[in-house]
Protein backbone atom coordinates (compact mmCIF):
# COMPACT_ATOMS: atom_id res chain seq x y z
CA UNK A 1 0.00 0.00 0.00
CA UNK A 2 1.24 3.20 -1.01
CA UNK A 3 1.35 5.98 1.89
CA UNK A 4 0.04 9.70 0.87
CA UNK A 5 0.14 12.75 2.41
CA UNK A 6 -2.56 15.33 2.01
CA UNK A 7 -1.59 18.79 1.17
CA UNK A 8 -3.20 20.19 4.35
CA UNK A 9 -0.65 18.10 6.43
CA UNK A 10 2.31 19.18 4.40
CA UNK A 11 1.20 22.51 4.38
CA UNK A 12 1.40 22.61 7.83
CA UNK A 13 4.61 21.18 8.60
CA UNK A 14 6.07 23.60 6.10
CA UNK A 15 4.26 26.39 8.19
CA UNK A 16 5.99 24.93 11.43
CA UNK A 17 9.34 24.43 9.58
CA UNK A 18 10.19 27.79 8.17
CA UNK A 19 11.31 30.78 9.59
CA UNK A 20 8.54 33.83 9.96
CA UNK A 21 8.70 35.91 6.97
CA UNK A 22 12.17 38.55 7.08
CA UNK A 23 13.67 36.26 9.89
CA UNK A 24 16.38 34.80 7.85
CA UNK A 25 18.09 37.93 6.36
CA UNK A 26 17.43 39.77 10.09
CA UNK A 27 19.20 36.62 11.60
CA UNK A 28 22.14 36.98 9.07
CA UNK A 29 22.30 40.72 9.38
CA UNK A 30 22.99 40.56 13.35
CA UNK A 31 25.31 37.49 12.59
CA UNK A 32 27.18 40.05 10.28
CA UNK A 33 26.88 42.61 12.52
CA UNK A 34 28.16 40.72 15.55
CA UNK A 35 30.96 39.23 13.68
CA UNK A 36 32.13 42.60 12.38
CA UNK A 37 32.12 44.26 15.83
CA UNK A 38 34.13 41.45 17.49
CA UNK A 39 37.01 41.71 14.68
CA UNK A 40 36.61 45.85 15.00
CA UNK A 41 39.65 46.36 16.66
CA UNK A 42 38.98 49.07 20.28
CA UNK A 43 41.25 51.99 20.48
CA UNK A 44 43.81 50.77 22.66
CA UNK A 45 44.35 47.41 20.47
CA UNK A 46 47.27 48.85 18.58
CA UNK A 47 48.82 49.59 22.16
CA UNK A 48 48.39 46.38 23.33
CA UNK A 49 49.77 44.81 19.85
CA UNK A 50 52.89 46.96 19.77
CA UNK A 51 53.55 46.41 23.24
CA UNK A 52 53.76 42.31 22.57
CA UNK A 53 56.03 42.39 20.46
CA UNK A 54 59.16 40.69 21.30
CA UNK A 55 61.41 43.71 21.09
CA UNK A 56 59.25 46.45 22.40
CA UNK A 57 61.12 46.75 25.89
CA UNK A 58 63.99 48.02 23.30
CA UNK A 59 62.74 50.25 21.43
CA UNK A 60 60.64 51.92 23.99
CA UNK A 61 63.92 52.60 25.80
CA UNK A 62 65.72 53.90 22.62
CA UNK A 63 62.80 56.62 21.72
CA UNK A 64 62.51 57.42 25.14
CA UNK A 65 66.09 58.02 25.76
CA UNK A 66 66.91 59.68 22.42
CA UNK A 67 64.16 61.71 22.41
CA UNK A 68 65.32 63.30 26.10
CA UNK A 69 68.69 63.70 24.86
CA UNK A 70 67.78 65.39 21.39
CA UNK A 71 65.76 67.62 24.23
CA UNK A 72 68.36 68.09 25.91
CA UNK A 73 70.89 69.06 23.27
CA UNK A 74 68.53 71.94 22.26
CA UNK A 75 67.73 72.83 25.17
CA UNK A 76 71.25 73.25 26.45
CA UNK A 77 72.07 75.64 23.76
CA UNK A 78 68.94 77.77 24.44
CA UNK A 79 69.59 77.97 28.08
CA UNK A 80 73.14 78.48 28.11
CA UNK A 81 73.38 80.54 25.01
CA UNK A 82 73.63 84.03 27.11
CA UNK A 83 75.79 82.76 29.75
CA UNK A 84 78.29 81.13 27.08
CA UNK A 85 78.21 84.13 25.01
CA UNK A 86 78.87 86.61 28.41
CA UNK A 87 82.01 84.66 30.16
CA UNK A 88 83.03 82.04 27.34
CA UNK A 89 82.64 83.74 23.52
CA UNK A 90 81.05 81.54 22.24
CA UNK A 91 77.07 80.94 22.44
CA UNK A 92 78.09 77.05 21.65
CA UNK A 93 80.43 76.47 24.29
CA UNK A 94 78.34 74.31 26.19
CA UNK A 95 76.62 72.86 23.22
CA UNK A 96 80.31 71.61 21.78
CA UNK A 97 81.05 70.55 25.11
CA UNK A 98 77.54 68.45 26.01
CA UNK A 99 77.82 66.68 22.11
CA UNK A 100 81.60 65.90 23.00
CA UNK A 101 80.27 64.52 26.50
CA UNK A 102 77.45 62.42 24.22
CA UNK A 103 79.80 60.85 21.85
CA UNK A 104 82.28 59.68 24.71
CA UNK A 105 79.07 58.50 26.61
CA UNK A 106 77.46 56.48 23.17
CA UNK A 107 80.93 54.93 22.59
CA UNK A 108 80.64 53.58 26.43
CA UNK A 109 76.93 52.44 25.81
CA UNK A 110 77.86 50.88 22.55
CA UNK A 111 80.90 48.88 24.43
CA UNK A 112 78.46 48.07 27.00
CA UNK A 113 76.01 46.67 25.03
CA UNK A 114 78.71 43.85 23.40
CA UNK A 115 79.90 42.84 26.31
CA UNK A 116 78.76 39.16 27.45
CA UNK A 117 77.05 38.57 30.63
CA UNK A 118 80.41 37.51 32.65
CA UNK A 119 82.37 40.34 31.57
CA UNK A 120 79.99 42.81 32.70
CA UNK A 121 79.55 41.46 36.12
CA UNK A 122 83.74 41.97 35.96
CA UNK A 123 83.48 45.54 34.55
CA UNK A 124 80.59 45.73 37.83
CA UNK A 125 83.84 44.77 40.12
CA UNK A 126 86.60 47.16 38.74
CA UNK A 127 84.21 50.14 37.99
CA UNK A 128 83.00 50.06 42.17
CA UNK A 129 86.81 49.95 43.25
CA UNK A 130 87.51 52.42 40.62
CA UNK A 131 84.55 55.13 41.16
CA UNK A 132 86.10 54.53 45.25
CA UNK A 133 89.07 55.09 44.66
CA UNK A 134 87.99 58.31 42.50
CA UNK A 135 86.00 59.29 45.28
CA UNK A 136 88.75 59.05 47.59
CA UNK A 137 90.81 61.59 45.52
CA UNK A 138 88.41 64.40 45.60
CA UNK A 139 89.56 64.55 49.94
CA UNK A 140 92.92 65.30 48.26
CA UNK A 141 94.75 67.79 46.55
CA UNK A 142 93.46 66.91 43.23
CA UNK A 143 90.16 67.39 44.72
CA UNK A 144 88.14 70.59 43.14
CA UNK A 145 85.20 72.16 45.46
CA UNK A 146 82.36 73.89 43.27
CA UNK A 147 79.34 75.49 45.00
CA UNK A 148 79.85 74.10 48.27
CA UNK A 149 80.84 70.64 47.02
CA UNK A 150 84.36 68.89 47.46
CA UNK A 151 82.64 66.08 44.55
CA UNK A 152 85.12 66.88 41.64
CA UNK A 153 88.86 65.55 40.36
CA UNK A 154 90.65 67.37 38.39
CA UNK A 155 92.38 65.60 35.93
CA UNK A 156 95.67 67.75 34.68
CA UNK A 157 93.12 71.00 33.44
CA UNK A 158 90.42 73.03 34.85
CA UNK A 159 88.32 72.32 31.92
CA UNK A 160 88.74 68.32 32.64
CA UNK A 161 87.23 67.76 35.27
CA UNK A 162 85.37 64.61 36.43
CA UNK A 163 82.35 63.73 39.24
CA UNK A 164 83.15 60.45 40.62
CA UNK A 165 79.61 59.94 42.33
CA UNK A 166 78.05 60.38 38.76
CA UNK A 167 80.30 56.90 37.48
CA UNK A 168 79.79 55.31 41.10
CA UNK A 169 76.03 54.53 40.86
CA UNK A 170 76.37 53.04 37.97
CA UNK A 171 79.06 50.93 39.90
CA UNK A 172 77.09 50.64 42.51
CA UNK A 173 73.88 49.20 40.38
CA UNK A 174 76.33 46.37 38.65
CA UNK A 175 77.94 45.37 41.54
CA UNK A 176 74.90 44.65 43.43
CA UNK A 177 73.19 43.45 40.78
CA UNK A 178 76.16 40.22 40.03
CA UNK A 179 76.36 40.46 44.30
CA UNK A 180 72.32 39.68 44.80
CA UNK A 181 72.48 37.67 41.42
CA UNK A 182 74.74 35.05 42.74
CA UNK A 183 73.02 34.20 46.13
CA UNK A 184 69.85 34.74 44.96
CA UNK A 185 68.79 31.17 46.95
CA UNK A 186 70.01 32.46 50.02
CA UNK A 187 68.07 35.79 49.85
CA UNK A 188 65.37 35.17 52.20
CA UNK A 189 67.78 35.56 55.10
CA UNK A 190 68.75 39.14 56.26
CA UNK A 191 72.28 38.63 56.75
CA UNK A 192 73.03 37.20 52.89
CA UNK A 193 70.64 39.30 51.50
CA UNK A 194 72.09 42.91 53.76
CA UNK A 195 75.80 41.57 53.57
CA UNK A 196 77.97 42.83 51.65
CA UNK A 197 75.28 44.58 49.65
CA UNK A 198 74.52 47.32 52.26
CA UNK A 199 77.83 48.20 54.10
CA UNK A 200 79.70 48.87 50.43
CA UNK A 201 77.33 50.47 49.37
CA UNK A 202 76.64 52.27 52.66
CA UNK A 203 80.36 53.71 52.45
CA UNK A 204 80.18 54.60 49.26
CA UNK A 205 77.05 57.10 50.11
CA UNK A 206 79.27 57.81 53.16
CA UNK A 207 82.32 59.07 50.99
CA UNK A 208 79.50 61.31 49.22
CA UNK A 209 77.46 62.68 51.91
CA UNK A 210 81.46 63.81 53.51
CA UNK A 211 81.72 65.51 49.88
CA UNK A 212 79.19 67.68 50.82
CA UNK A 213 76.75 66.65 48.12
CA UNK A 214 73.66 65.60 50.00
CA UNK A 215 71.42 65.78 47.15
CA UNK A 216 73.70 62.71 45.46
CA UNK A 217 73.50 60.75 48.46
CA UNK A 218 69.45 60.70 48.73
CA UNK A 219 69.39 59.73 44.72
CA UNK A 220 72.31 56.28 45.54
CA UNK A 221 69.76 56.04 48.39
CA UNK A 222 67.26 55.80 46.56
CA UNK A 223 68.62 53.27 44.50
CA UNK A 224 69.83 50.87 46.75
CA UNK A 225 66.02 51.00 48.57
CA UNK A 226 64.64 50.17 45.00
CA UNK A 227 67.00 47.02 44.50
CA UNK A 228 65.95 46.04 48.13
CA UNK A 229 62.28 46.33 46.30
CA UNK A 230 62.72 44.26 42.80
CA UNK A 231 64.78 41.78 45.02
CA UNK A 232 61.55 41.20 47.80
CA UNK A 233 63.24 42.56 50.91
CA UNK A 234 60.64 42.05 54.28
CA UNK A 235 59.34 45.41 55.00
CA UNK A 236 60.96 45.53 58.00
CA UNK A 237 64.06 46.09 56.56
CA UNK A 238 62.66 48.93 54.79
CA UNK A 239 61.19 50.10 57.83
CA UNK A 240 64.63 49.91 59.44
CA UNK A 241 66.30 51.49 56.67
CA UNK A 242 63.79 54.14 56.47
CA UNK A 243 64.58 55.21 60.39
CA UNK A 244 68.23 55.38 59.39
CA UNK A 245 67.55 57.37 56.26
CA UNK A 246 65.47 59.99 58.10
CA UNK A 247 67.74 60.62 61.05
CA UNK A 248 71.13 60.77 58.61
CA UNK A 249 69.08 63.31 56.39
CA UNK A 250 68.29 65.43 59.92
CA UNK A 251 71.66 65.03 60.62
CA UNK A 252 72.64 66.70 57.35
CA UNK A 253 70.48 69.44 57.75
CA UNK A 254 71.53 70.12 61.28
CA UNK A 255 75.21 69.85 60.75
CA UNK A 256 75.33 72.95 58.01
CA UNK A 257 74.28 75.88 58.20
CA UNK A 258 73.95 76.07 54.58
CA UNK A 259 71.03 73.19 54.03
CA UNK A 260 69.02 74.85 57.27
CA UNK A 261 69.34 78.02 55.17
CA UNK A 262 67.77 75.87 52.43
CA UNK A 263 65.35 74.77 54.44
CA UNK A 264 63.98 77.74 55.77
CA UNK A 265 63.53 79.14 52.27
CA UNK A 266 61.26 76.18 51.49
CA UNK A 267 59.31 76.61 53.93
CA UNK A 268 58.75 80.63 53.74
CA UNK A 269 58.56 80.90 50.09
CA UNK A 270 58.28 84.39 50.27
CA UNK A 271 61.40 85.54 52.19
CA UNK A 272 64.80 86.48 51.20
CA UNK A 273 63.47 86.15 47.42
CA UNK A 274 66.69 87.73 46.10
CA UNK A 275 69.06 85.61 48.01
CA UNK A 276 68.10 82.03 49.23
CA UNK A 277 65.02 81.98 47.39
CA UNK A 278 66.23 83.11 44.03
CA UNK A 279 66.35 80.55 42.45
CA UNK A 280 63.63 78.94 43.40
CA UNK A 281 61.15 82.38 42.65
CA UNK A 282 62.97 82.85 39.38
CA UNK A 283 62.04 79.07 38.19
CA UNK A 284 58.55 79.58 39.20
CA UNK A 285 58.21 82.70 37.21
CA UNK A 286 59.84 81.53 34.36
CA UNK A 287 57.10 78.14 34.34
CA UNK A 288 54.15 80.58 34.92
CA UNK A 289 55.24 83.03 31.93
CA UNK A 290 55.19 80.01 29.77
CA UNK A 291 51.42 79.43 29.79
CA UNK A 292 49.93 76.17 27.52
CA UNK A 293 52.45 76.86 24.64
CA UNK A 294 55.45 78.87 25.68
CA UNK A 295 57.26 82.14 24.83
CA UNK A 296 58.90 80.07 21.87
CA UNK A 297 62.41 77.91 21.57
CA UNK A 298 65.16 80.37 22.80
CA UNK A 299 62.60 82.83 23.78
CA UNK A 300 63.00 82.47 27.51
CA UNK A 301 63.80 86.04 29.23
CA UNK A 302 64.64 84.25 32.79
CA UNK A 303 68.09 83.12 30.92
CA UNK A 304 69.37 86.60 30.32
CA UNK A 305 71.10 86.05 33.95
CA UNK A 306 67.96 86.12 36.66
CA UNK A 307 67.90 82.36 37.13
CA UNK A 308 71.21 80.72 38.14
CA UNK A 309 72.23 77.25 36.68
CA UNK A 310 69.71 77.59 34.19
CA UNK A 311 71.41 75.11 31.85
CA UNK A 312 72.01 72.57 34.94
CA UNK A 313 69.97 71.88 37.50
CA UNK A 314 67.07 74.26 36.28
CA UNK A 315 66.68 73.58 32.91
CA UNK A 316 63.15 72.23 33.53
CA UNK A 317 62.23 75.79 34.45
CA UNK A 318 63.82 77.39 30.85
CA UNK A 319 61.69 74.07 29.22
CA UNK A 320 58.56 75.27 30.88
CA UNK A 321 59.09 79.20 30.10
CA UNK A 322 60.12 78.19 26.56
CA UNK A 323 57.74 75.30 25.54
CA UNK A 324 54.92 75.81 28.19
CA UNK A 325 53.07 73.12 29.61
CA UNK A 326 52.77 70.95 26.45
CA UNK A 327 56.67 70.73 26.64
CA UNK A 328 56.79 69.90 30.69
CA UNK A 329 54.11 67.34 29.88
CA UNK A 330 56.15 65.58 26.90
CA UNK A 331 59.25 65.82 29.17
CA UNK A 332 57.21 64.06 31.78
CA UNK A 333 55.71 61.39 29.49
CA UNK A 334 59.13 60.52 28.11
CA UNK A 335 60.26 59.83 31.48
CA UNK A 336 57.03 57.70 32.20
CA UNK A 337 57.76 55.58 29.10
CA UNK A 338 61.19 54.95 30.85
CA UNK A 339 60.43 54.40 34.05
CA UNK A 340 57.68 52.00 32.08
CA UNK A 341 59.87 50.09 29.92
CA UNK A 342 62.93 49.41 32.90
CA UNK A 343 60.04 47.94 34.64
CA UNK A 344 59.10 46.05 32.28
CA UNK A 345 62.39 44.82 31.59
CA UNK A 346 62.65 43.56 35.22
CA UNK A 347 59.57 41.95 35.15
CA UNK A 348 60.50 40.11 32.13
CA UNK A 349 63.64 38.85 32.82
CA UNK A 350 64.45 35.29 33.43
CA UNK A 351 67.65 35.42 35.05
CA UNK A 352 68.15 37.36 37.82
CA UNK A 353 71.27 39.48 36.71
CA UNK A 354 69.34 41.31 34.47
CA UNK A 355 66.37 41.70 36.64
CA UNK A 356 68.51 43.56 39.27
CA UNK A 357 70.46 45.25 36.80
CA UNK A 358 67.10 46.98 35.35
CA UNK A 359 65.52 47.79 38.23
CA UNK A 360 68.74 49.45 39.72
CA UNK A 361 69.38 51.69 36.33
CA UNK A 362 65.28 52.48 36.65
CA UNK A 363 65.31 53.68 39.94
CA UNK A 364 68.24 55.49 39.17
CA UNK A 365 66.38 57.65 36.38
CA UNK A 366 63.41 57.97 38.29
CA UNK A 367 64.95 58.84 41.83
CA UNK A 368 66.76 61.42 40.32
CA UNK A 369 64.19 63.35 37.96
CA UNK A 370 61.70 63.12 40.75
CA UNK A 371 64.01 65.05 43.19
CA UNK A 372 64.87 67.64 39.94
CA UNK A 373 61.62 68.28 39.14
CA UNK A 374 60.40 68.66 42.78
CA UNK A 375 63.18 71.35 43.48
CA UNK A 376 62.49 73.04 39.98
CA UNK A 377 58.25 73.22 40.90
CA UNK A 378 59.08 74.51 44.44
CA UNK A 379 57.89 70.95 46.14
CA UNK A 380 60.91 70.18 47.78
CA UNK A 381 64.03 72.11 49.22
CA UNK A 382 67.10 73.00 46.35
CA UNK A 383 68.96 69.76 46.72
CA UNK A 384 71.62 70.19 43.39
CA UNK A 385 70.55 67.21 41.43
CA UNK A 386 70.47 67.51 37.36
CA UNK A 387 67.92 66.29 35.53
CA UNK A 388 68.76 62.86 33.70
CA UNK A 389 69.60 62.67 30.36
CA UNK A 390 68.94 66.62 29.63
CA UNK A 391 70.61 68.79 31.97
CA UNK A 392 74.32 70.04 30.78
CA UNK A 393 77.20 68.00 32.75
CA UNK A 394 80.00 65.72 31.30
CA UNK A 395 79.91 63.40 33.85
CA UNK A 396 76.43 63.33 34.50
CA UNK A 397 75.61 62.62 30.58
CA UNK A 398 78.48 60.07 30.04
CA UNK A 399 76.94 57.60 32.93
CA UNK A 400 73.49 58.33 31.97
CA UNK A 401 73.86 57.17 28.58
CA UNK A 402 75.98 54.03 29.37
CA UNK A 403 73.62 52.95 31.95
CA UNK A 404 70.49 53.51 28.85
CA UNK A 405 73.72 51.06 27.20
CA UNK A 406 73.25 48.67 30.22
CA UNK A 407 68.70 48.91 29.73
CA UNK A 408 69.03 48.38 26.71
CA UNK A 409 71.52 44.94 27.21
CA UNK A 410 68.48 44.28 29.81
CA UNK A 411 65.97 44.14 26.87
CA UNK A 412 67.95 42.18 24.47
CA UNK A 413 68.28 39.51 26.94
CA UNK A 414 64.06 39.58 27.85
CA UNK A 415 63.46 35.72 26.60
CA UNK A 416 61.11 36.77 23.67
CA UNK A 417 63.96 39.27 21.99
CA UNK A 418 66.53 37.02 23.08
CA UNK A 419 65.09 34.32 20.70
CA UNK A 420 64.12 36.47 18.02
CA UNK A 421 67.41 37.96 17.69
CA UNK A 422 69.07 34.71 18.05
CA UNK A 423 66.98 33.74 15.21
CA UNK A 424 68.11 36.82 12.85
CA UNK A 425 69.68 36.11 9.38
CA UNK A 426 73.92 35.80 9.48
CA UNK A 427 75.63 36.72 6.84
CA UNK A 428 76.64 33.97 4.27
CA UNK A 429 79.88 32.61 4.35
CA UNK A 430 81.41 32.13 0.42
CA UNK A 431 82.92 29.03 -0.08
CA UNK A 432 86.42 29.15 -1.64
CA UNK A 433 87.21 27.50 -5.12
CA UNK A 434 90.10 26.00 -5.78
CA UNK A 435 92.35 25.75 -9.31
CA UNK A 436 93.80 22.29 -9.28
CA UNK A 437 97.24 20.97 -11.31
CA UNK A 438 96.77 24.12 -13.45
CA UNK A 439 94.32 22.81 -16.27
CA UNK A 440 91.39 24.85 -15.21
CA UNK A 441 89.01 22.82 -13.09
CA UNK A 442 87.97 23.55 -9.67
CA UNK A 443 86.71 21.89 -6.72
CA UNK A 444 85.01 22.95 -3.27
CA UNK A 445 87.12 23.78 -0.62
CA UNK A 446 85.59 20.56 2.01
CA UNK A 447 83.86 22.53 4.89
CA UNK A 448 85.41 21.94 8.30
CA UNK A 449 84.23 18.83 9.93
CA UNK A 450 83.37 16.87 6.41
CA UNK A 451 85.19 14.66 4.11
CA UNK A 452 85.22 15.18 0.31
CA UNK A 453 82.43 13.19 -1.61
C-alpha cells in the first residue's frame, strides 16, 4: 500500500518548519553585525599589539632616551646661550662641550652593550673599586670644590674635570646586581641578603654625603632602597632602613648651616626672594610666563642672567618658560615611558642578573628626575641634582647614557627578543674555489668537519 500525504498536512509542517517571513536575512544581518564588531579592533588594540612584540622593551627605551637627549641638546644651547656668550665667547660652548660629553658616553653604551654577561659582572667589580678610589681623591689635593661641594677631580686642566659619584652609581647598580644575582637562593635571610650589599654600598654614600653633596646621596639612596624592592626585601628592613635614612638626612640638615638656610627658604617661600630663594622664585616665574604653549624655543627672558644654573639643574624651568606646559608634559611622558619600559624589563627577565640590573638603572632615572623636578616646581628644598639625560654636565651625561647602554643589554636579553634575535639572518659565508694541477678545473674547498664526496 502506497502511503500519501494530504496537502493540508504538508502545508502545515512547512508552516511549522520555516522561519517567519524577514527572519532569515534579520538573523544573518545581526550574525554580520556581531561578527564585524568582534574583529573591529577598540582603540587601545594597537597599544596592546605593539607592546607584545618581542622587542618592544627596546625600542621603547631607545625613543625614550633619544628623544630626552635630542631635548636636551637643544635645550642646552637655548639655556646656556647668554651665559656662554657673556664669560666664554662663544654661544656654543656648552653645546660643543655636552655633544663631546654624548659621543664619549654612546661609545661607552655601545661597548656596553657587546659585552657578554660575565664580563659585565667583571666591569661591575673594577668600575666600584675604581669610582672609590675616584672618590677618595676628591679629599685630596686633586680634589676641586664647586658650590659648596668637594665632589670633583681634576684631571691635569680646569676644563677636565670629572664627578666620581656620577660613574659610582652606575658601579654601585652592577655590583649589586652580580652580588644579589649570585646568592639569589640564600636571599630570604637578612644577613646574605644585607651583607655585603649594604655596608659597600653604605660607604660609598658615606664618601659622598662627607663631599658635601647631599642631594647625590638621597638619589644612591634611593637606588639601593629600589633594588631592596625588585629583590623582595621584608618590609621591615625597609622600615629599618627608612629610620636610618630619616635621622642621617636630619643630621645633614643640622650639621650645616647652609642646608638649614635651604630649608627655611622652602618653607617661607616668600622671604629672602633675592638671596636664598632666588632661584627657586625665578624658576617659578619663568614656568608661569610660559602658559599652555610657551614664549617660543630660545625665547626664555629668565636666561638673560635672573635664574642661576639655568642650563644645569634648572633647565626644567627654561623648558617650561620656553615650551609651556605641552613641553613639561612631553618631558614628563618621556620619562614615564622609561620608568615604564625598565620595569618592564625587570619583570620580564628570566635570570636574575638582568632583573637587578634593570631595576637598579630604573630607579636610578626615576629617583633622580623626581628630586629635579620637585626642586624646579618649588615641592621640595634645592637639593643640586640635574635632571637625567637633559641637563648640561659631562659626567652626568656620560653615565646616563651608558647605563640607557646597560637597559638596553636588559631588553635584548628579555626571553622573547633574546630568541628572536638569536633567530636573525647571518651573513653567508662564500665558499672558496680552488684551481687544481693548473688545467682549469675547480673543486670545493671541504667545509670543516666533512670529508670530500
Amino acid at each position: 500500500m502506497s502511503s500519501t500525504t494530504s496537502p493540508t498536512t504538508r502545508t502545515r509542517s512547512d508552516s511549522r518548519s520555516s522561519p517567519p517571513p524577514g527572519s532569515s536575512s534579520r538573523s544573518t544581518t545581526d550574525a554580520a553585525t556581531g561578527g564585524a564588531a568582534a574583529a573591529k579592533p577598540g582603540r587601545l588594540d594597537w597599544i596592546r599589539v605593539m607592546l607584545d612584540k618581542p622587542l618592544a622593551s627596546f625600542h621603547l627605551v631607545l625613543a625614550s632616551a633619544g628623544m630626552l637627549v635630542a631635548l636636551g641638546l637643544m635645550m642646552v644651547l637655548s639655556s646656556s646661550s647668554v651665559y656662554a656668550y657673556q664669560y666664554e665667547g662663544d654661544a656654543y660652548y656648552y653645546l660643543k662641550r655636552q655633544s663631546v660629553f654624548l659621543g664619549v658616553g654612546l661609545v661607552g653604551a655601545y661597548v656596553v652593550t657587546r659585552l657578554s654577561r660575565p664580563l659585565l659582572r667583571v666591569v661591575g667589580w673594577i668600575s666600584l673599586f675604581g669610582s672609590a678610589g675616584l672618590l677618595i681623591l676628591t679629599y685630596t689635593p686633586l680634589g676641586v670644590t664647586i658650590n659648596g661641594n668637594r665632589n670633583w677631580v681634576q684631571l691635569g686642566s680646569p676644563s677636565l674635570q670629572l664627578q666620581p659619584s656620577e660613574f659610582a652609581k652606575l658601579a654601585m647598580i652592577i655590583w649589586a646586581a652580580d652580588v644579589l644575582a649570585r646568592k639569589d637562593k640564600l636571599l630570604d635571610q637578612p644577613k646574605h641578603l644585607l651583607i655585603p650589599f649594604l655596608p659597600v654600598t653604605g660607604l660609598m654614600i658615606l664618601l659622598v654625603v662627607f663631599q658635601g653633596d647631599a642631594g647625590t646621596a638621597v638619589v644612591m639612596a634611593g637606588i639601593v632602597a629600589g633594588v631592596l624592592w625588585i629583590v623582595g626585601a621584608p618590609m621591615r628592613i625597609f622600615a629599618s632602613i627608612g629610620v636610618v635614612g630619616v635621622v642621617g638626612v636630619i643630621g645633614l640638615f643640622v650639621t650645616s648651616p647652609n642646608r638649614m638656610g635651604r630649608l627655611m627658604a622652602f618653607l617661607n617661600p616668600s622671604a629672602d626672594t633675592a638671596g636664598t630663594n632666588l632661584q627657586a622664585t625665578v624658576a617659578m616665574r619663568g614656568i608661569a610666563s610660559g602658559g599652555w604653549w610657551g614664549v617660543g624655543l630660545g625665547a626664555s627672558r629668565e636666561k638673560w642672567g635672573s635664574l642661576p644654573e639655568a642650563h644645569t639643574d634648572f633647565i626644567f624651568a627654561v623648558i617650561g618658560e620656553e615650551l609651556g606646559l605641552f613641553g613639561s608634559l612631553a618631558v614628563l611622558g618621556l620619562f614615564l615611558v622609561l620608568g615604564y619600559a625598565g620595569l618592564r624589563i625587570a619583570s620580564r627577565a628570566d635570570d636574575k642578573f638582568h632583573r637587578y640590573l634593570a631595576a637598579g638603572v630604573t630607579s636610578w632615572f626615576m629617583v633622580q628626575a623626581l628630586i629635579n623636578l620637585g626642586v624646579v616646581l618649588r615641592l621640595l628644598p634645592i637639593a643640586g641634582v640635574p635632571l637625567p639625560l637633559l641637563s648640561y654636565g659631562g659626567s652626568a651625561l656620560m653615565a646616563n647614557v651608558i647605563a640607557v647602554g646597560v637597559l638596553v643589554t636588559c631588553a635584548r636579553n628579555e626571553p622573547a627578543a633574546r630568541r628572536v634575535l638569536s633567530r636573525a639572518p647571518r651573513p653567508v659565508r662564500p665558499e672558496m674555489t680552488t684551481v687544481v694541477d693548473g688545467r682549469g678545473g675547480s673543486r670545493r674547498r671541504p667545509r670543516s668537519g666533512r670529508g670530500r664526496r
